[in-house]
Each structure stands twice: as structure tokens, then as C-alpha cells.
C-alpha atoms as a PDB file:
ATOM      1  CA  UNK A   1     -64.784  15.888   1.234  1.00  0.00           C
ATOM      2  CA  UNK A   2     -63.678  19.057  -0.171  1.00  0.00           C
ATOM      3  CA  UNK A   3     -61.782  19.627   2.923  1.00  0.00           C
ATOM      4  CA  UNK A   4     -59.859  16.614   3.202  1.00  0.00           C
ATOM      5  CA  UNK A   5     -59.116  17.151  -0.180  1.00  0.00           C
ATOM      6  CA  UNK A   6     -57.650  20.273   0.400  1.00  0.00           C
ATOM      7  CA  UNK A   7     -55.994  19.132   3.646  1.00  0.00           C
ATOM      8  CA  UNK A   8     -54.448  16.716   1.654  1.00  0.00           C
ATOM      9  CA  UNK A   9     -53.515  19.388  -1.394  1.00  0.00           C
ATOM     10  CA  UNK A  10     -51.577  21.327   1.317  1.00  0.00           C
ATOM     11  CA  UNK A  11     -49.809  18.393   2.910  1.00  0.00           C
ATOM     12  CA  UNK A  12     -48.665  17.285  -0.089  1.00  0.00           C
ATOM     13  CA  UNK A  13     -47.450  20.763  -1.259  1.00  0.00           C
ATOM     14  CA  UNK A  14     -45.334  20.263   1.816  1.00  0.00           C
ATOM     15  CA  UNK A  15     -44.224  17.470   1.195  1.00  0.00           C
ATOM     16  CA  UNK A  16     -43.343  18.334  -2.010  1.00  0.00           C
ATOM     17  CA  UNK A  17     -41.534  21.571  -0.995  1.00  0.00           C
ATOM     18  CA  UNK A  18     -39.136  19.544   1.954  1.00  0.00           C
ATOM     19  CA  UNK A  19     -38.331  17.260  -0.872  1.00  0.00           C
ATOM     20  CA  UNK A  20     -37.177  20.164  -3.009  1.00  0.00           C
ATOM     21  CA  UNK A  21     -35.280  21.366  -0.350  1.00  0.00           C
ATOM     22  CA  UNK A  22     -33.747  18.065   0.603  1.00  0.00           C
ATOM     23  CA  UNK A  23     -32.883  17.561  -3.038  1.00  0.00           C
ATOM     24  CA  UNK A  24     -31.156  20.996  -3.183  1.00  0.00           C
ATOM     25  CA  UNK A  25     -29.244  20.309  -0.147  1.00  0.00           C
ATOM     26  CA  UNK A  26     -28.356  17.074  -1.275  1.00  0.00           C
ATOM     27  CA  UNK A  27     -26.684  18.345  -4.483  1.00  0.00           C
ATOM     28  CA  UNK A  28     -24.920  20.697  -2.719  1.00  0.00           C
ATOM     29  CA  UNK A  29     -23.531  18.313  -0.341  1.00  0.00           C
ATOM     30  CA  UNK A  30     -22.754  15.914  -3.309  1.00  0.00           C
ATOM     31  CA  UNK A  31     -20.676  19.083  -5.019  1.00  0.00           C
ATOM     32  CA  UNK A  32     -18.801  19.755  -1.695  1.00  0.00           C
ATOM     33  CA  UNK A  33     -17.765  16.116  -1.640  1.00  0.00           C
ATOM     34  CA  UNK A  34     -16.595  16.101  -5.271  1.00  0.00           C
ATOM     35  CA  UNK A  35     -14.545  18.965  -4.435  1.00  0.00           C
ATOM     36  CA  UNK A  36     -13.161  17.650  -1.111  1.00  0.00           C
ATOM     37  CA  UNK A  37     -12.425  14.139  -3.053  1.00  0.00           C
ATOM     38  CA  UNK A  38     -10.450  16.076  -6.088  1.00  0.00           C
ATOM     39  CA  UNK A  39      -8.961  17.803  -3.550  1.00  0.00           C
ATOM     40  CA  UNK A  40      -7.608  14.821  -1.865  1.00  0.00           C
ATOM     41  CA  UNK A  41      -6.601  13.432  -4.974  1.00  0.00           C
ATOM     42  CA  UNK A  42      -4.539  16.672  -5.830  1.00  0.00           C
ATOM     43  CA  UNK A  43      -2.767  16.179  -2.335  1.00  0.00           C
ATOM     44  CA  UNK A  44      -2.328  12.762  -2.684  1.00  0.00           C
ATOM     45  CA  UNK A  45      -0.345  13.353  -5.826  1.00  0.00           C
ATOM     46  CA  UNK A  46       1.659  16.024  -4.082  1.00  0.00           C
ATOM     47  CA  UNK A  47       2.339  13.974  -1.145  1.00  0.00           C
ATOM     48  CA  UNK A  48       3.521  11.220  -3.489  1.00  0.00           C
ATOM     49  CA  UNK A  49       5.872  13.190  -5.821  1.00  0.00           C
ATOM     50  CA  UNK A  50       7.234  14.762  -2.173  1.00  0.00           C
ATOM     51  CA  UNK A  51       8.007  10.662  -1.445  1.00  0.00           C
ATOM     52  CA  UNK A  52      10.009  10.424  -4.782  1.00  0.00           C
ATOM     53  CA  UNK A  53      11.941  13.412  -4.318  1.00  0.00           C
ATOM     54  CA  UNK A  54      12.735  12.623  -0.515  1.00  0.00           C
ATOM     55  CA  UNK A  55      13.829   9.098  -1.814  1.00  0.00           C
ATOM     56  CA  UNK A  56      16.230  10.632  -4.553  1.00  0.00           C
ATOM     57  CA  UNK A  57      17.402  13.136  -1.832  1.00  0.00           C
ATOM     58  CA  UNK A  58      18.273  10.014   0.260  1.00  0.00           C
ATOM     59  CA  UNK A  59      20.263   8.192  -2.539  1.00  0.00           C
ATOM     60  CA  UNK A  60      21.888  11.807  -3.595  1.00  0.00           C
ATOM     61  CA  UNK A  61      23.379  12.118   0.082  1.00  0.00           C
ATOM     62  CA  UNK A  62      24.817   8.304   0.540  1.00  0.00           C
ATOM     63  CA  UNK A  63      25.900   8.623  -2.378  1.00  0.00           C
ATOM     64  CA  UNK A  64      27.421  12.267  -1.165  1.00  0.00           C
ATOM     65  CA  UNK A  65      28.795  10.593   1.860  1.00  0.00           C
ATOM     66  CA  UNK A  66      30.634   7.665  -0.457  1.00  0.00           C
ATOM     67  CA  UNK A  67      32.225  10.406  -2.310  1.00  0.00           C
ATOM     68  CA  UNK A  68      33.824  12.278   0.881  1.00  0.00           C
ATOM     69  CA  UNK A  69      35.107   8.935   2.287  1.00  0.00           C
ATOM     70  CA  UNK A  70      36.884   8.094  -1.181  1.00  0.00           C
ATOM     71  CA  UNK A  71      37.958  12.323  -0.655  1.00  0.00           C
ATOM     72  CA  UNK A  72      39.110  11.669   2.932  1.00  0.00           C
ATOM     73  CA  UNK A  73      41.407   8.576   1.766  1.00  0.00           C
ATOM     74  CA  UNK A  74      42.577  10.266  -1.454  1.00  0.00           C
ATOM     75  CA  UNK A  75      43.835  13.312   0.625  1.00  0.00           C
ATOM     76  CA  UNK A  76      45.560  10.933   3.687  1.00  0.00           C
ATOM     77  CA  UNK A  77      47.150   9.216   0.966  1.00  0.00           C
ATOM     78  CA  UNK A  78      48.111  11.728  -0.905  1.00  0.00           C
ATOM     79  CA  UNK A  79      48.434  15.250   0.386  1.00  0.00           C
ATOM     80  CA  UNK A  80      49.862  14.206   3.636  1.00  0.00           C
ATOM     81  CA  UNK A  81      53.167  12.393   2.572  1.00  0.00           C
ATOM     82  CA  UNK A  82      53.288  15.741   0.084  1.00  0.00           C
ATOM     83  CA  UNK A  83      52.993  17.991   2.945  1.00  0.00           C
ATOM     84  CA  UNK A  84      55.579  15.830   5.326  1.00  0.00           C
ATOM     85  CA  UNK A  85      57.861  15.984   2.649  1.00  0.00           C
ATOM     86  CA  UNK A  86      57.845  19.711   2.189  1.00  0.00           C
ATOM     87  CA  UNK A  87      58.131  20.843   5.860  1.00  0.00           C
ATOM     88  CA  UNK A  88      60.877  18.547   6.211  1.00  0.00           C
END
């Protein structure tokens, strides 16, 4: 009896000591996640402000490209009968 007991003393000791160790790895893997999920959240914030400034970057060249049409047609009209007039 004294032997089973003790048999049973050491397997549970075991037990106990893959537990602790499965408990310890488990925290650490639950502190790697937290760290990979804030870090995803970080880039996913970059990533989104990068959106908002390609979208303004969009609007600030049409817009750009509006401006040298009206340019364009400012100078035909413009300069060009100016110029004709002074090489003639």
C-alpha cells in the first residue's frame, strides 16, 4: 500500500510539473499573441492613414490636371494672338 501510494505521489508530481510547464508555455504563447495582435492593430492604422493620404493625393492631382487644362486654354487664347501680333 505504501508503494502504490508512493507510485501515485510521483505520478502526480508529474503530472503536476507538465501542468506547470504547459501553463508557462501557455502564457507565453498568450503574450506573443497580444503582441502580434497590437502589432497588427498598429499596422492596420498605418495602412489606413496610407489609404487617406493616397486618396487626397488622388484628388490633389485631378484637381492638378484641371488646373493645366484651364493653363493650356488661357495661354492658346491669350499668349498666342500676343505673340502673332508681335512677330508680325
Amino acid at each position: 500500500m505504501e508503494r502504490n501510494y508512493q507510485l501515485s505521489k510521483r505520478e502526480l508530481e508529474k503530472i503536476q510539473r507538465e501542468l506547470a510547464s504547459i501553463k508557462t508555455e501557455l502564457s507565453e504563447l498568450s503574450q506573443q499573441y497580444e503582441a502580434a495582435m497590437s502589432e497588427k492593430r498598429a499596422l492596420q492604422e498605418e495602412a489606413d492613414i496610407m489609404e487617406r493620404r493616397l486618396v487626397a493625393a488622388s484628388k490633389l492631382i485631378s484637381g492638378l490636371s484641371s488646373e493645366k487644362a484651364r493653363f493650356v486654354n488661357h495661354f492658346v487664347q491669350i499668349w498666342i494672338p500676343i505673340v502673332i501680333i508681335l512677330v508680325i
